[in-house]
N, C-alpha and C. Protein backbone atom coordinates (compact mmCIF):
# COMPACT_ATOMS: atom_id res chain seq x y z
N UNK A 1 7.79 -7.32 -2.49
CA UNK A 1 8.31 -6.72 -3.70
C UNK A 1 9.35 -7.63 -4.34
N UNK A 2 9.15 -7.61 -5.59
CA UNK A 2 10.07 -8.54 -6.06
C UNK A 2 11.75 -8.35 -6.20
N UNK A 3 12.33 -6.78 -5.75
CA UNK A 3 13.23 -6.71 -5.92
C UNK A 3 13.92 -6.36 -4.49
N UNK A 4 13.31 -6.89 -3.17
CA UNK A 4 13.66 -6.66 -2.24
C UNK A 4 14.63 -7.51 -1.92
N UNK A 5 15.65 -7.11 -0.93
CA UNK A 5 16.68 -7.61 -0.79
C UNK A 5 16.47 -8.54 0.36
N UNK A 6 17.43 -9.47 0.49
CA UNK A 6 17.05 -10.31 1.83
C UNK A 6 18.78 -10.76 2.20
N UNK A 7 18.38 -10.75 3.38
CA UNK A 7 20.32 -11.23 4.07
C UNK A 7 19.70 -12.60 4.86
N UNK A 8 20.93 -13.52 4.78
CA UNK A 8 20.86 -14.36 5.70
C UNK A 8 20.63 -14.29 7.48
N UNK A 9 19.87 -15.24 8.27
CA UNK A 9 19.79 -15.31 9.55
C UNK A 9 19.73 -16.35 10.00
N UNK A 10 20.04 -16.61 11.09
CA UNK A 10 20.06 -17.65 11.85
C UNK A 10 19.11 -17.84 12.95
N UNK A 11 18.08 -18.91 13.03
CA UNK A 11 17.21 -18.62 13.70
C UNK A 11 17.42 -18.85 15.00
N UNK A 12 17.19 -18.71 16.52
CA UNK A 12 17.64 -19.06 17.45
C UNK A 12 16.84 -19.91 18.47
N UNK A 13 15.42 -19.41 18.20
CA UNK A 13 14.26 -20.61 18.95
C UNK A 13 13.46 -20.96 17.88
N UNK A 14 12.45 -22.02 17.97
CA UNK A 14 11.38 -22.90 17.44
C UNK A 14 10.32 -21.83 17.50
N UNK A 15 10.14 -21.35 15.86
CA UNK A 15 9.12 -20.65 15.65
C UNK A 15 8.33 -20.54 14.36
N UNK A 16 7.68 -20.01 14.12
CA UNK A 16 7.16 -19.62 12.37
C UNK A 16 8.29 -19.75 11.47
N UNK A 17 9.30 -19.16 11.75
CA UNK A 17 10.38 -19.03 10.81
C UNK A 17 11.40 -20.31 10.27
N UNK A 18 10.89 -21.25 11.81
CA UNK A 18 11.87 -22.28 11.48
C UNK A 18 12.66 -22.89 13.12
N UNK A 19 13.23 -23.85 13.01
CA UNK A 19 13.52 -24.42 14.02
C UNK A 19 15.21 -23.79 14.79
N UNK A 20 15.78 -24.03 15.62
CA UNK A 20 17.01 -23.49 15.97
C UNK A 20 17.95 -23.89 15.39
N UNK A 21 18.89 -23.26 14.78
CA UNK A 21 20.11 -23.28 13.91
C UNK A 21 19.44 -23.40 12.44
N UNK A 22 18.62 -23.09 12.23
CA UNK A 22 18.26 -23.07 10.71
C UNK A 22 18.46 -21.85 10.06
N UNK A 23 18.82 -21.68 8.80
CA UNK A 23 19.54 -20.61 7.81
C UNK A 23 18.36 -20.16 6.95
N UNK A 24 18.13 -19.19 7.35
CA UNK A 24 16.66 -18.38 6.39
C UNK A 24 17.19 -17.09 5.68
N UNK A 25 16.56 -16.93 4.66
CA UNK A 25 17.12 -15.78 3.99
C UNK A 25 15.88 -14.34 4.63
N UNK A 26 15.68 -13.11 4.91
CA UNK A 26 14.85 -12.62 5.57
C UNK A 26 15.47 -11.66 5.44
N UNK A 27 13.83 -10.52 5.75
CA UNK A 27 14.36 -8.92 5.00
C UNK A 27 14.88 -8.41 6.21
N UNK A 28 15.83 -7.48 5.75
CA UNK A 28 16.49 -7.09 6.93
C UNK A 28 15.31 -5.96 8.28
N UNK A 29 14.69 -5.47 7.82
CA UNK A 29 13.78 -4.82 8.54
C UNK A 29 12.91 -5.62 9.06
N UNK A 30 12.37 -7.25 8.86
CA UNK A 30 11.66 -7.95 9.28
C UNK A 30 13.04 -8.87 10.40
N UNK A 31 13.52 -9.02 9.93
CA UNK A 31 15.08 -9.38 10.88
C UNK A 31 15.62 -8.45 12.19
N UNK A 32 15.54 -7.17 12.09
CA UNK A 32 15.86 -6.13 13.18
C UNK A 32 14.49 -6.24 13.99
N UNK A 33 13.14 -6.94 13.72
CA UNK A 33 12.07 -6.59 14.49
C UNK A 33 12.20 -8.04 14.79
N UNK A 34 12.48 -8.56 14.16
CA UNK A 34 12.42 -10.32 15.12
C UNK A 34 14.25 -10.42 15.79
N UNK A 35 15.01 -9.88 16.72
CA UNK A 35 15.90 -9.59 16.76
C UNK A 35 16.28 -10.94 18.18
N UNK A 36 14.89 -10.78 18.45
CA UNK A 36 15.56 -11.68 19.70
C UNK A 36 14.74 -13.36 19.33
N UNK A 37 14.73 -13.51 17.75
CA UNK A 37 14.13 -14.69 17.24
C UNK A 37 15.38 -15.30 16.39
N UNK A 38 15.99 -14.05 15.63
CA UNK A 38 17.06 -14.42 14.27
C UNK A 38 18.35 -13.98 14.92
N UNK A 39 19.62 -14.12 14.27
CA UNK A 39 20.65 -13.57 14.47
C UNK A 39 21.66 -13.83 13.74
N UNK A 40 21.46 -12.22 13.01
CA UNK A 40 21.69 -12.08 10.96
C UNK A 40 23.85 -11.67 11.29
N UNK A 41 23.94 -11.83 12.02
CA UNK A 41 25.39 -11.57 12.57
C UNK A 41 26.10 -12.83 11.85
N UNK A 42 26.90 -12.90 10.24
CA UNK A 42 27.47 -13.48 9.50
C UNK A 42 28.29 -14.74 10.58
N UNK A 43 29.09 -14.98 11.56
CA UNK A 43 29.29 -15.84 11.85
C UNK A 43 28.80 -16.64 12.91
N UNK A 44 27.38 -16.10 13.50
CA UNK A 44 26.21 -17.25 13.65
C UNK A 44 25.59 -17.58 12.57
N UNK A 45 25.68 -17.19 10.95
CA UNK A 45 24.90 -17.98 10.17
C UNK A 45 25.84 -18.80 9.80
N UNK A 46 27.34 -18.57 9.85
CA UNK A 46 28.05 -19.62 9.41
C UNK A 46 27.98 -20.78 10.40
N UNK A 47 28.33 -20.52 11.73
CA UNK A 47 28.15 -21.47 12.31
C UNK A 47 26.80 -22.32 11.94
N UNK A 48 25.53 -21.72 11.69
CA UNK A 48 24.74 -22.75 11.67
C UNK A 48 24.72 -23.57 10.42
N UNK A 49 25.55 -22.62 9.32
CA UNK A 49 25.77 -23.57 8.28
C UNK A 49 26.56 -24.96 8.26
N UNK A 50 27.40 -24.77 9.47
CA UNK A 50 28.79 -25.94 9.34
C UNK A 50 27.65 -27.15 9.86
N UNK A 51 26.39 -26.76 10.25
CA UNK A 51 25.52 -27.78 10.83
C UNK A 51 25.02 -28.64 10.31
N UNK A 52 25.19 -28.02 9.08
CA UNK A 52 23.55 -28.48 8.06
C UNK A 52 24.50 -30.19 7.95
């Protein structure tokens, strides 16, 4: 949907979504079901930002 919202995550293993420490934007209900993939908790995405 085009007006769906999306929060930042941090990915944590090598997957579809992306590699470890990478910053994806992702719906939060697709985020709570990949829970032990992402980790939308604001200062693991910062941390993975200070990475880039």
């Amino acid at each position: 949907m085009a007006n769906e919202k999306h929060i930042k995550a941090r990915v944590l293993v090598a997957c579809d979504l992306g590699s470890p420490n990478d910053v994806i934007e992702i719906n939060p209900a697709t985020a709570k079901a990949l829970a032990d993939k992402v980790d939308v908790d604001p200062s693991a995405v910062k941390y993975a930002e200070s990475l880039q």
